[in-house]
Protein backbone atom coordinates (compact mmCIF):
# COMPACT_ATOMS: atom_id res chain seq x y z
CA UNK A 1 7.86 299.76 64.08
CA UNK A 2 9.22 303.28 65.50
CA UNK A 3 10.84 303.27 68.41
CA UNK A 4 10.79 306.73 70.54
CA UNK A 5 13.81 307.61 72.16
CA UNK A 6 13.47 308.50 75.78
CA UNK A 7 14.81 312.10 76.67
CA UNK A 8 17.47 312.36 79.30
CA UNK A 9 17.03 315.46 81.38
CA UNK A 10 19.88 316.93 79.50
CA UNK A 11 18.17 316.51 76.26
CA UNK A 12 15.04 318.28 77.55
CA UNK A 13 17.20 321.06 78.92
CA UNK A 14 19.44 321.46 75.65
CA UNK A 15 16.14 321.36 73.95
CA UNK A 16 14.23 323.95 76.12
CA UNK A 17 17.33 325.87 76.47
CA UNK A 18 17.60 326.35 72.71
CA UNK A 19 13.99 327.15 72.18
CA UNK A 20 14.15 329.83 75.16
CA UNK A 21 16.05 332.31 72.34
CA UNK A 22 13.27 333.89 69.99
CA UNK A 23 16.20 333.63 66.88
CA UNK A 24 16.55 330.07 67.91
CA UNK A 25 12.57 329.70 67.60
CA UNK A 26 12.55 331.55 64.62
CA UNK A 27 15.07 329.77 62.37
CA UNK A 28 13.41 326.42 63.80
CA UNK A 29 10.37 327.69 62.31
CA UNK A 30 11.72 328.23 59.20
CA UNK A 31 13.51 325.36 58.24
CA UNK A 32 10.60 323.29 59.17
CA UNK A 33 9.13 325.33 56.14
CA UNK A 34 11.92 324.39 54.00
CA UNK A 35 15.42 323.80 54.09
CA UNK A 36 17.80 327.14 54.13
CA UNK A 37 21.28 327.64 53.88
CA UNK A 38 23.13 329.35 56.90
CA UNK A 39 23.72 331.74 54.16
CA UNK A 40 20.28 332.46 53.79
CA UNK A 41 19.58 332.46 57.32
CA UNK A 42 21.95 334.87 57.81
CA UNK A 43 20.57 337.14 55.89
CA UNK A 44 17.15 337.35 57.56
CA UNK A 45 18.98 338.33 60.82
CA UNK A 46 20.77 341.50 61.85
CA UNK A 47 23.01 339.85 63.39
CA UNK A 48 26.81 338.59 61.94
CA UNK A 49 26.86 334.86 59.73
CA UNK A 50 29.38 333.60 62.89
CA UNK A 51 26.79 334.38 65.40
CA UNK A 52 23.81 332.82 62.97
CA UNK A 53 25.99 329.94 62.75
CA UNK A 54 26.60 329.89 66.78
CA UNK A 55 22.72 330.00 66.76
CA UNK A 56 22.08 326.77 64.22
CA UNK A 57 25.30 324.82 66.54
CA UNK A 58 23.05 325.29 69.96
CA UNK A 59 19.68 323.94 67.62
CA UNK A 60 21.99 321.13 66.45
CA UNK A 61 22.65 320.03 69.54
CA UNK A 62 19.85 319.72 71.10
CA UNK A 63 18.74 317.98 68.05
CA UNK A 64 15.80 320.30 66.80
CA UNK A 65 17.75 320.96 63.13
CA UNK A 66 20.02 319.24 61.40
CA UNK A 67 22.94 320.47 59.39
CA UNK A 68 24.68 318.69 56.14
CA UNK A 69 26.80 319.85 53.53
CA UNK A 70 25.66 320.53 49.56
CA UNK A 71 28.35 321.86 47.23
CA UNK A 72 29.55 324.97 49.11
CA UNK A 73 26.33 325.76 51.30
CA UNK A 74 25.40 324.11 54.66
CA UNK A 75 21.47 323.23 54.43
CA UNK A 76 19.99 323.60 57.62
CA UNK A 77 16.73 321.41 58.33
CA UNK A 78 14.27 321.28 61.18
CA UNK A 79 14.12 318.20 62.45
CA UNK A 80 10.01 317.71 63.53
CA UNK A 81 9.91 314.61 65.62
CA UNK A 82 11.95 316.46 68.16
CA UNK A 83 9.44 318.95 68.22
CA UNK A 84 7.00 316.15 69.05
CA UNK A 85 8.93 314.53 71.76
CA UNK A 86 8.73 317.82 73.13
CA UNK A 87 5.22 318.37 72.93
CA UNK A 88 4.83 314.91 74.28
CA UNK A 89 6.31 315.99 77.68
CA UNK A 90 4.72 319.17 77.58
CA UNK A 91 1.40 316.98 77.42
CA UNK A 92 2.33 314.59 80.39
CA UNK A 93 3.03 317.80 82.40
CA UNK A 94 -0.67 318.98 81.24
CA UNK A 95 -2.18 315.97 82.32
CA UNK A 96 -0.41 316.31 85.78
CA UNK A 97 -1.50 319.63 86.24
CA UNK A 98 -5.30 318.72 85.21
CA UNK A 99 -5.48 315.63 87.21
CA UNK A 100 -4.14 317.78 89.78
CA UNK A 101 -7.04 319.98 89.46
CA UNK A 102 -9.69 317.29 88.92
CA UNK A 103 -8.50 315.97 92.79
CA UNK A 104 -8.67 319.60 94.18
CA UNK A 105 -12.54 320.05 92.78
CA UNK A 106 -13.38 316.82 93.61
CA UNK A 107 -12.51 317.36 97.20
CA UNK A 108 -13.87 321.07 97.63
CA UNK A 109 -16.87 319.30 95.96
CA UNK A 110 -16.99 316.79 99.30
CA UNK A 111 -17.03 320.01 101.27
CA UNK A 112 -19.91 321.57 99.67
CA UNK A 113 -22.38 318.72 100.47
């Protein structure tokens, strides 16, 4: 049986906050591809290995990669479930919003008879 964790607010706002930079976004993407060293990642960006590594910290914290040593290299992987539980609350937002709507045309139905 798999248990869900439940999402503090700070999680969701670590985890939104991370995905709000488009380098954050993209190195999620890619080591949900494959796993990459921060080496490698670094080289995709024009941007210093320090601030590449800054970048994979903030993901690591909010959970959405993780990080482990191999030999000399740090692997980075994206960590997918995450991604889920934030889809998940992205969904139960949706479904506000829609039952929201599904109320409002319902009632300006009621004022068209």
């Amino acid at each position: 049986m798999v248990v869900q964790e439940e999402l503090t607010d700070d999680d969701v706002n670590r985890m939104f906050r991370a995905l709000a930079d488009a380098t954050r976004r993209d190195i999620v993407r890619r080591t949900l591809v494959a796993e990459v060293s921060v080496s490698q990642l670094a080289l995709a960006y024009d941007m210093s290995f320090a601030a590449v590594q800054k970048h994979v910290a903030v993901l690591e914290e909010a959970k959405l990669v993780t990080k482990e040593p191999r030999g000399r290299e740090r692997m980075v992987r994206g960590e997918p479930e995450r991604l889920r539980q934030a889809q998940r609350l992205l969904d139960q937002f949706e479904q506000l919003w829609r039952s929201r709507i599904d109320r409002l045309d319902a009632l300006l139905s009621e004022d068209d008879k």
